[in-house]
Protein backbone atom coordinates (compact mmCIF):
# COMPACT_ATOMS: atom_id res chain seq x y z
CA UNK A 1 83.13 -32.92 -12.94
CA UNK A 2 84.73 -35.64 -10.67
CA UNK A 3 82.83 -38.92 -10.41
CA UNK A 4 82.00 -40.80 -7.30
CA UNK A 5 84.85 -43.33 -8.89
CA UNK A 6 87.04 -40.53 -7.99
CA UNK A 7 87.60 -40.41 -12.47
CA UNK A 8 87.38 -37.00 -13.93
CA UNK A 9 86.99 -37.05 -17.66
CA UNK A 10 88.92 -35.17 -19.53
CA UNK A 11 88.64 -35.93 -23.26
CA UNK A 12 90.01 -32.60 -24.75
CA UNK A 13 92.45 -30.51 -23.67
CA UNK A 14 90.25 -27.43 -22.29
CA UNK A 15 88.63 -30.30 -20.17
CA UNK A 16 92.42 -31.42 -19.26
CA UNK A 17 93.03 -28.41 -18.11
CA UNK A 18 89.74 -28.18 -15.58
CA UNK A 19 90.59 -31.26 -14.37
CA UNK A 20 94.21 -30.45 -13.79
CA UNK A 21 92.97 -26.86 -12.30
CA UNK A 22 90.07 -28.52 -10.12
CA UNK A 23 93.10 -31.33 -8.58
CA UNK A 24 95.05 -27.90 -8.01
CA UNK A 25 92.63 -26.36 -5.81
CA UNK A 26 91.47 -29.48 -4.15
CA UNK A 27 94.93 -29.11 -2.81
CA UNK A 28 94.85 -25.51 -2.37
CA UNK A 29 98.28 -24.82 -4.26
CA UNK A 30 98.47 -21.35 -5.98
CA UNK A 31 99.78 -22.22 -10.00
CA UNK A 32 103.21 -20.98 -8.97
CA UNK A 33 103.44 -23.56 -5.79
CA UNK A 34 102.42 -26.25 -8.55
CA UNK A 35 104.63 -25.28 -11.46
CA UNK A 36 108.01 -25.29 -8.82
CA UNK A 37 106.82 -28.32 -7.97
CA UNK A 38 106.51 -29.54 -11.24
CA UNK A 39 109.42 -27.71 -13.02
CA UNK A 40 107.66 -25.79 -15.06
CA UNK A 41 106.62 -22.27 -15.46
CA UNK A 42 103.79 -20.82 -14.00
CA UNK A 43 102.72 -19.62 -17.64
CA UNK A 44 102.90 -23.26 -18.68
CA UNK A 45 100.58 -23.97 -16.14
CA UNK A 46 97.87 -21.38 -16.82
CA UNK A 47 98.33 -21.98 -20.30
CA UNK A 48 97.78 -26.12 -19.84
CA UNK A 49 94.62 -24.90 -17.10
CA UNK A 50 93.05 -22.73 -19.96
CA UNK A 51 93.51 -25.55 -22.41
CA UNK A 52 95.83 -23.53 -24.48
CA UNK A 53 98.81 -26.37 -24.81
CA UNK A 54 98.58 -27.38 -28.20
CA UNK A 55 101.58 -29.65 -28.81
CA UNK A 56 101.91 -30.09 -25.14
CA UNK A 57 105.23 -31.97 -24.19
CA UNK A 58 103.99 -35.15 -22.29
CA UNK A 59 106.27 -35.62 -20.39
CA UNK A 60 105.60 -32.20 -18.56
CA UNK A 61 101.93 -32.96 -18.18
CA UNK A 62 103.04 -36.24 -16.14
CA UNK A 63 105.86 -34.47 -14.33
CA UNK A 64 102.35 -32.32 -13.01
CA UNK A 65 99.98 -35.49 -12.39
CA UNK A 66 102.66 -36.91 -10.28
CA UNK A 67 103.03 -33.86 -8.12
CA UNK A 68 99.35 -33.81 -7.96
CA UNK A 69 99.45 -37.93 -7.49
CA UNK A 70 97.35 -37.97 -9.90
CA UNK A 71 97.55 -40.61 -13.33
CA UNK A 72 96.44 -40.49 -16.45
CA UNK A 73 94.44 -43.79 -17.78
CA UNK A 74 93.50 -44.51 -21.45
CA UNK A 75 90.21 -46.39 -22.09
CA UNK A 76 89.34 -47.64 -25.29
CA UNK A 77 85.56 -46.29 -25.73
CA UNK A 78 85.50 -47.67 -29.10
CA UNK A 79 85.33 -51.67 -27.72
CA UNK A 80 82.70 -50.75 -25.94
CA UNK A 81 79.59 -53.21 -26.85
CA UNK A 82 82.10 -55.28 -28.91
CA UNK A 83 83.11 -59.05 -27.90
């Protein structure tokens, strides 16, 4: 999943969610320890790890990437092979 850039691709929101779990675990926080962190519920959580978020609030996905000090980057694939 994770690249040797240290990038993990996640360009849906069930792939989100493994990428969110797999920084988790890396860490070895249970869902609970993350979500109190986080200020969320532990349901929201499980719910954004199985990719089950649909209108997820953004700003409770970052309030969980900065816990994990992790960041989420936007790259335009579309300019790719374009001047």
């Amino acid at each position: 999943m994770a690249t040797d850039t240290g990038f993990i691709n996640a360009r849906s929101l069930p792939k989100l969610g493994l990428a969110v779990r797999t920084l988790r675990q890396r860490r070895q926080w249970s869902q609970a320890e993350l979500a109190a962190m986080a200020q969320v519920s532990r349901q929201w959580i499980s719910a954004l790890e199985n990719g089950q978020t649909a209108g997820m609030e953004i700003g409770r996905l970052m309030r969980v990437l900065d816990v994990l000090d992790a960041s989420l980057m936007i790259r335009d694939d579309g300019s790719q092979g374009r001047p």
